[in-house]
Protein backbone atom coordinates (compact mmCIF):
# COMPACT_ATOMS: atom_id res chain seq x y z
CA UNK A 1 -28.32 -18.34 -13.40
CA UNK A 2 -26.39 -17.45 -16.59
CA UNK A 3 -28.20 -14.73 -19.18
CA UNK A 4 -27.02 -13.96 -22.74
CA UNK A 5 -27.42 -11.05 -24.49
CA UNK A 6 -27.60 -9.71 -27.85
CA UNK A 7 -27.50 -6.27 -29.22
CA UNK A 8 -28.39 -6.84 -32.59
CA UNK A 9 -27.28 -3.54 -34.65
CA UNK A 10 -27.38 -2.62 -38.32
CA UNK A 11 -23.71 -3.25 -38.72
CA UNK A 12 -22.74 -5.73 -35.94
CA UNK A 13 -24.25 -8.57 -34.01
CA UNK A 14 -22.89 -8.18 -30.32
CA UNK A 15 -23.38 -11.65 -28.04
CA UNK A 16 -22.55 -12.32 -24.44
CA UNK A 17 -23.07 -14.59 -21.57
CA UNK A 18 -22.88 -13.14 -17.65
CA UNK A 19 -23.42 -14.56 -14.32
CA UNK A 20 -25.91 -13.54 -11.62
CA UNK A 21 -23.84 -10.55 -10.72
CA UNK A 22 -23.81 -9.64 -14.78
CA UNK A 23 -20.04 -10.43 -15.05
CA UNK A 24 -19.77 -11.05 -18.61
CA UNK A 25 -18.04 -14.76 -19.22
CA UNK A 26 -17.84 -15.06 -23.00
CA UNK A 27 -18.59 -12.17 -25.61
CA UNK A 28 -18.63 -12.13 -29.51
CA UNK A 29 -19.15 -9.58 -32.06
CA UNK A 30 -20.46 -10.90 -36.41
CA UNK A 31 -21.26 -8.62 -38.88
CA UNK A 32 -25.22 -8.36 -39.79
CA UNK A 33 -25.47 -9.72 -42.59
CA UNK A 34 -28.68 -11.75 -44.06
CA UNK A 35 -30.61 -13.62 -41.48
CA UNK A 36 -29.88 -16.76 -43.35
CA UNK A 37 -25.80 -16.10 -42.78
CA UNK A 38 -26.25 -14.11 -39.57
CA UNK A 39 -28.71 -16.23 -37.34
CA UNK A 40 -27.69 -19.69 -37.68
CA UNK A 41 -23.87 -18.44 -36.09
CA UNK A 42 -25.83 -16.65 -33.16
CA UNK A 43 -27.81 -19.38 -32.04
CA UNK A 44 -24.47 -21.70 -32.28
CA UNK A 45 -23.08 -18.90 -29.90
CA UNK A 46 -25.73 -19.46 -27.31
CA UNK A 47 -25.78 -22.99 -27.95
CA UNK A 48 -22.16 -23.87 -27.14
CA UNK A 49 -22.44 -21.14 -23.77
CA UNK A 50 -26.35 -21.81 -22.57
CA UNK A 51 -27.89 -19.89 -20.76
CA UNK A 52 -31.34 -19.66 -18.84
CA UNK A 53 -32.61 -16.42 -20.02
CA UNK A 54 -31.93 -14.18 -23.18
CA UNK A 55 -32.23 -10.29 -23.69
CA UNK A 56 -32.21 -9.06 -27.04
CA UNK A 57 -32.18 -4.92 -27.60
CA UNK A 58 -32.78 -5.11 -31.39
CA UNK A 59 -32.43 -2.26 -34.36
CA UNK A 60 -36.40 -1.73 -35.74
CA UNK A 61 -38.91 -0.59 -35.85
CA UNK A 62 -39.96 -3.44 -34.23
CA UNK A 63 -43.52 -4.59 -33.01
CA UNK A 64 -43.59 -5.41 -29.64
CA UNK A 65 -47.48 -5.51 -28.98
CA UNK A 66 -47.52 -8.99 -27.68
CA UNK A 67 -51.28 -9.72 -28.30
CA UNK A 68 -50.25 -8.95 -32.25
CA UNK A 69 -49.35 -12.06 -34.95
CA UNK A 70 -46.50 -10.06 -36.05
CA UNK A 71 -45.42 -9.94 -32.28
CA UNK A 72 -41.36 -9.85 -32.42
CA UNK A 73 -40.67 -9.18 -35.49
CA UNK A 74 -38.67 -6.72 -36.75
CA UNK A 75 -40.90 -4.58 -39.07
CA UNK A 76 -40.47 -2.02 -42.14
CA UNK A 77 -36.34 -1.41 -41.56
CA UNK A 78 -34.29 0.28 -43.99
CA UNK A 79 -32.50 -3.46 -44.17
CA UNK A 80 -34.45 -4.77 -46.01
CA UNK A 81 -33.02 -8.42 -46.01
CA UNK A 82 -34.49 -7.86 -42.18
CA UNK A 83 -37.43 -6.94 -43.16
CA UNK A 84 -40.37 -8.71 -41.35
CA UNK A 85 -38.33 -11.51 -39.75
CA UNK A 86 -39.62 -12.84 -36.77
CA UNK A 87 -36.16 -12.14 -34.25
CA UNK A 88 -38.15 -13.42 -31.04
CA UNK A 89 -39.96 -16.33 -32.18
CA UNK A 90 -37.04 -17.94 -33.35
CA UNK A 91 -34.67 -17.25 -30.14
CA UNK A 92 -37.90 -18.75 -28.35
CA UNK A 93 -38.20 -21.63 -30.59
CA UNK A 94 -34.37 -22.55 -31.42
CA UNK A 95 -33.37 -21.85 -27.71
CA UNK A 96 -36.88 -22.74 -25.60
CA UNK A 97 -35.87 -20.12 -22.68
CA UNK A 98 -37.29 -17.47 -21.79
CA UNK A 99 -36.36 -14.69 -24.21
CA UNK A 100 -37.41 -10.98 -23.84
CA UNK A 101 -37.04 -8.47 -27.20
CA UNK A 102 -37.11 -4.29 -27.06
CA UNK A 103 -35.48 -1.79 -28.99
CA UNK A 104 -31.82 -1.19 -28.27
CA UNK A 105 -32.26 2.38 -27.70
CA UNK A 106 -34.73 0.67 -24.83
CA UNK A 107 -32.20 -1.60 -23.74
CA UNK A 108 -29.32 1.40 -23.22
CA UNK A 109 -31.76 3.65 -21.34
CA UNK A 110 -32.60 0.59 -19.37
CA UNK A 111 -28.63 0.26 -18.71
CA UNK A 112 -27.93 3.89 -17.84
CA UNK A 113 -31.33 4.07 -15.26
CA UNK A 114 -30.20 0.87 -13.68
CA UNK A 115 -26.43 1.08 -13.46
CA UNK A 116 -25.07 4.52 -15.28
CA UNK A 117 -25.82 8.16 -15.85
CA UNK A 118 -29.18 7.99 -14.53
CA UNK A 119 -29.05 5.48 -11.55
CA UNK A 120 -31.33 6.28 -8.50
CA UNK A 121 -34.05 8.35 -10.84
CA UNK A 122 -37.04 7.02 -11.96
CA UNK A 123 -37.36 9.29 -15.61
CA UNK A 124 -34.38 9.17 -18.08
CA UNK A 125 -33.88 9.50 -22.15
CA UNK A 126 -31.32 7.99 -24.03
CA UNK A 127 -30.75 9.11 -27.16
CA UNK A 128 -28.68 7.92 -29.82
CA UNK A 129 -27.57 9.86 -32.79
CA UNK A 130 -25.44 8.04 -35.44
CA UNK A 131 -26.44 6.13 -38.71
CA UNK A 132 -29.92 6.88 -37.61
CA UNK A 133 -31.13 8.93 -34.46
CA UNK A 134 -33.27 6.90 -31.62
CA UNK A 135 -34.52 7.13 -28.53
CA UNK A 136 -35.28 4.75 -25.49
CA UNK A 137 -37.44 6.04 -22.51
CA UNK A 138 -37.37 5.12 -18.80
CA UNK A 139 -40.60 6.38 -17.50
CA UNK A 140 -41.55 5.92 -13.45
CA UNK A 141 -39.28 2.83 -13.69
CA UNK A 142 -40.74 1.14 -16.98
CA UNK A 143 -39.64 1.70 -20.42
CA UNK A 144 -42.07 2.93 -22.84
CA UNK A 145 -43.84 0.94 -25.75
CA UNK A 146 -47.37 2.04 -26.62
CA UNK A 147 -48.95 2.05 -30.22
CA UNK A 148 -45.25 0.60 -31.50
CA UNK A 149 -42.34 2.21 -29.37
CA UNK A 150 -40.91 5.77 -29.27
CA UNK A 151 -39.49 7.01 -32.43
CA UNK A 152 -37.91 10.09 -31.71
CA UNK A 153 -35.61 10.04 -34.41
CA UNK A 154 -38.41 11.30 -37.13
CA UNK A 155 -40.19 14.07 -34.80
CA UNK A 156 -40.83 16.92 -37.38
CA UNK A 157 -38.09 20.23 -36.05
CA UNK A 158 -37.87 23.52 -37.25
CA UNK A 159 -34.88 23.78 -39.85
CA UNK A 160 -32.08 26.27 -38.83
CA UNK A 161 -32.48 29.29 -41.41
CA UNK A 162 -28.69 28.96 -42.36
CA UNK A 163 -29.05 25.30 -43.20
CA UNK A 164 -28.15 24.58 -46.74
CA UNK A 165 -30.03 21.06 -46.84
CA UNK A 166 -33.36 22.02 -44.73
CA UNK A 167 -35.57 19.16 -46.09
CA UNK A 168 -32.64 16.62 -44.71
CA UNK A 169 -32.04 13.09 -45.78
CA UNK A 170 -35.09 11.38 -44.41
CA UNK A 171 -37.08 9.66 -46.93
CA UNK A 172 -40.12 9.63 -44.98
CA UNK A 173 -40.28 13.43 -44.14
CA UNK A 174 -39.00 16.76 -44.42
CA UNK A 175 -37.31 17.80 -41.83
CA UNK A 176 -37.33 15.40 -38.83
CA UNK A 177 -35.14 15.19 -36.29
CA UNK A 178 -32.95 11.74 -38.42
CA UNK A 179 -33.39 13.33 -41.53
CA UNK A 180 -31.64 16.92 -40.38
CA UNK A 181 -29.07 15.51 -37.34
CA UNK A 182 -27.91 12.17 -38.17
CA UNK A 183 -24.60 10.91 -39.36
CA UNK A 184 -25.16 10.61 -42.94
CA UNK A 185 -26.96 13.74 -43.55
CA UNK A 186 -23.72 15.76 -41.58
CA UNK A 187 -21.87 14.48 -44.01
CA UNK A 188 -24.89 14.87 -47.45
CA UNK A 189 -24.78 18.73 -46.33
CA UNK A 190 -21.09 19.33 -45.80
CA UNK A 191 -19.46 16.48 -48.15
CA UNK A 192 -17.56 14.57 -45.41
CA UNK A 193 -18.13 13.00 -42.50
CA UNK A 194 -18.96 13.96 -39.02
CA UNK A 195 -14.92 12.76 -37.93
CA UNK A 196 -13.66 14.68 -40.72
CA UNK A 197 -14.98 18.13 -39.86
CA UNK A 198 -13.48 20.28 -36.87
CA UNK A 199 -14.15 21.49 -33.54
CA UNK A 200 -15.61 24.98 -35.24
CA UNK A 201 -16.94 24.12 -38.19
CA UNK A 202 -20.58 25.71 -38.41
CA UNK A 203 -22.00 22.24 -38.99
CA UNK A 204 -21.89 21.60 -34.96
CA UNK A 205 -23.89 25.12 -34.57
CA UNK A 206 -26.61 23.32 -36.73
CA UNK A 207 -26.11 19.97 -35.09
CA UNK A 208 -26.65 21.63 -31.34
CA UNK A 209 -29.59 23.47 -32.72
CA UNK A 210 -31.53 20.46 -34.04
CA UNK A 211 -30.71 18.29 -30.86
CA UNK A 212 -31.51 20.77 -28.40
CA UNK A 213 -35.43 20.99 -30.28
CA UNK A 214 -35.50 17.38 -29.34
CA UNK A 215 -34.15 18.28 -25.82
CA UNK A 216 -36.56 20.89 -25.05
CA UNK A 217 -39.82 18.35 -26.70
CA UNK A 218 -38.44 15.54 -24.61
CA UNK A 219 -38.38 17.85 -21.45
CA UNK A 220 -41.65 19.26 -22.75
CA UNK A 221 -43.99 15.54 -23.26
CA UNK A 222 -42.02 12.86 -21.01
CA UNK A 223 -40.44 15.38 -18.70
CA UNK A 224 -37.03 13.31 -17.79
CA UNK A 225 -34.68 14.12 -14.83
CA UNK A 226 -31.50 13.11 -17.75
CA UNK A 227 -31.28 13.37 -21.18
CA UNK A 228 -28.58 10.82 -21.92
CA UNK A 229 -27.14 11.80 -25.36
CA UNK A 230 -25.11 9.09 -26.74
CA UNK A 231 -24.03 7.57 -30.21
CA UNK A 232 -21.31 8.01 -32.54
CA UNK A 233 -21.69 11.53 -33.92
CA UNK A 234 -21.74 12.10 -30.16
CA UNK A 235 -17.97 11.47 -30.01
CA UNK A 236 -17.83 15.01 -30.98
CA UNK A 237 -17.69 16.34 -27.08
CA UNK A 238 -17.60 19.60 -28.22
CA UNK A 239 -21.66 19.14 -28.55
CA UNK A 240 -22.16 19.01 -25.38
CA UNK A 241 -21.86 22.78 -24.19
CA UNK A 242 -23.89 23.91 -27.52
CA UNK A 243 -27.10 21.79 -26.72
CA UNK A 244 -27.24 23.10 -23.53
CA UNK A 245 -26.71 26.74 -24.02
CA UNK A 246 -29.37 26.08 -27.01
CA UNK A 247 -31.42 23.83 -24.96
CA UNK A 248 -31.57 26.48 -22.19
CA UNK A 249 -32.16 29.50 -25.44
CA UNK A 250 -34.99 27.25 -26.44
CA UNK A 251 -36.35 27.16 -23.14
CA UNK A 252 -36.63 30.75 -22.29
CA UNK A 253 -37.06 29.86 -18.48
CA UNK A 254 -40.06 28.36 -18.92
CA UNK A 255 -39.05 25.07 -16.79
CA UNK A 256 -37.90 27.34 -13.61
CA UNK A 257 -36.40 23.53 -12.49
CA UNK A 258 -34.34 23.07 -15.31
CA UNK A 259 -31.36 25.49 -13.59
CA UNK A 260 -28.51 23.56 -14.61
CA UNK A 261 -28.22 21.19 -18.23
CA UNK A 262 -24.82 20.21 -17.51
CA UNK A 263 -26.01 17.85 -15.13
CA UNK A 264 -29.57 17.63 -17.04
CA UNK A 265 -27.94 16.74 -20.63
CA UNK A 266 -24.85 14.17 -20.14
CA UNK A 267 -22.83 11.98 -21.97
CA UNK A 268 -23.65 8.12 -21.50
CA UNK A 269 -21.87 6.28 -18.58
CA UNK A 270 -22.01 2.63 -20.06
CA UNK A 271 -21.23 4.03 -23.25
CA UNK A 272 -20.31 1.91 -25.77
CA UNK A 273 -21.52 -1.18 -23.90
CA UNK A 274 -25.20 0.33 -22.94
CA UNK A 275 -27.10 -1.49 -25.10
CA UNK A 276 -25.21 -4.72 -24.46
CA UNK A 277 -25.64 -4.29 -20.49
CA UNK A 278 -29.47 -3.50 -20.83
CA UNK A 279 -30.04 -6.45 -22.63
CA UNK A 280 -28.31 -7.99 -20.04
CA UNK A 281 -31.24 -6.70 -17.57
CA UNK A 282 -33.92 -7.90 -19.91
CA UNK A 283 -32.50 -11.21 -19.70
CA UNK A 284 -32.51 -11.23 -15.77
CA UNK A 285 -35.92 -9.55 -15.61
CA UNK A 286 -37.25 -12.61 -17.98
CA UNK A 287 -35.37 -14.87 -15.56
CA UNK A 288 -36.72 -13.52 -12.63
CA UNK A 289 -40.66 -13.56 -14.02
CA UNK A 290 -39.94 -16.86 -15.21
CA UNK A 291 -39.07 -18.56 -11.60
């Protein structure tokens, strides 16, 4: 069998086809614009390299409660050309294969569980902090929908009493976890972006203070065995050894078996292809359930 996948993202489409073994045979990247310009070229993608099944890890929110009408569509996104347009039922309709839709924060935890940072455990969290701030959970070997799907990005934190801009950039509410740790409000507080600021610049002191919150609630509610921190503002490696030294501050020793983060909070392994190669599973799961 051949699956396709697409990561559809806020600023680019990604599309590819891979074999049984997930050996990718033709890949393409557009730029998301409308769906009117954007679609139509996807579905020609898929069209001239078919394929049997179809994975898409989407931007959202998105509703995935399949007995709903508005049952994948992307809902209330900040694009607002997006905005209530039915991503699922058209790949189903245009394409008539089986065609599976979840978040692509979803998709990437589904792609570091099965084949990265977190293969062999059954619990994971990947979290994605760049434009926005997202998370994808792999719970007992399932990934987690519910009500809607986890939104970890706008859990409410405690602002850092030396931040300058404690309400954040949200504008939802004041001070959740997007709103005070994301890309754009790094660079709203300190007037340039995240790239252009260096290795000791106080904003990281802030940045490892507000992700290691989320840390210690994720650990706290969904209890993973990896907390898979990945993303662009994440390209700042020096991160790393701040969340966990806050993370473990935070903590107190209250989880005696959290003993050592660097193996608990970790870089992503399929990073930057993760949510590419879980849609890639989504499409073979669909496959699979549909033989």
């Amino acid at each position: 069998m051949r699956y396709g996948a697409l990561e559809a993202g806020g600023t680019k489409m990604v599309l590819a086809v891979a074999d049984d073994q997930l050996h990718i045979l033709a890949r393409e990247s557009l730029p998301t614009k409308t769906p009117e310009a954007t679609v139509p070229r996807m579905l020609a993608f898929f069209r001239e390299h078919p394929v049997d099944a179809l994975g898409i890890g989407s931007f959202g929110p998105l509703d995935l409660n399949p007995l709903s009408a508005a049952y994948g569509c992307i809902t209330k996104t900040p694009k607002l050309s997006w905005v209530d347009y039915p991503l699922l039922p058209v790949f189903q309709r245009e394409l008539g294969i089986p065609c599976v839709l979840d978040t692509d924060v979803n998709a990437a935890a589904l792609a570091e569980a099965e084949t990265g940072a977190a293969k062999g455990l059954k619990n994971c969290v990947y979290v994605t902090i760049g434009t926005g701030v997202g998370a994808g959970i792999y719970c007992e070997g399932n990934l987690v929908h519910g009500l809607m799907h986890p939104e970890f990005g706008h859990i409410l934190l405690s602002p850092h009493p030396d931040d300058p801009m404690p309400r954040g950039v949200c504008p939802y509410h004041a001070g959740c976890l997007e709103g005070l740790a994301s890309g754009p409000s790094i660079e709203k507080r300190w007037g340039v972006s995240a790239r252009e600021l260096p290795a000791d610049h106080p904003a990281w002191r802030l940045e490892a203070h507000y992700l290691a919150q989320m840390c210690v609630t994720a650990l706290m509610t969904v209890s993973p065995e990896k907390i898979i921190l990945g993303g662009g503002v994440m390209g700042q490696t020096q991160l790393f050894p701040l969340i966990r030294r806050e993370t473990e501050r935070l903590l107190g020793g209250y989880l005696p078996p959290v003993r050592d983060t660097e193996k608990l909070i970790v870089p992503p392994s399929c990073y930057p292809d993760s949510g590419l190669i879980g849609s890639l599973l989504l499409a073979k799961r669909a496959g699979e359930e549909a033989q």
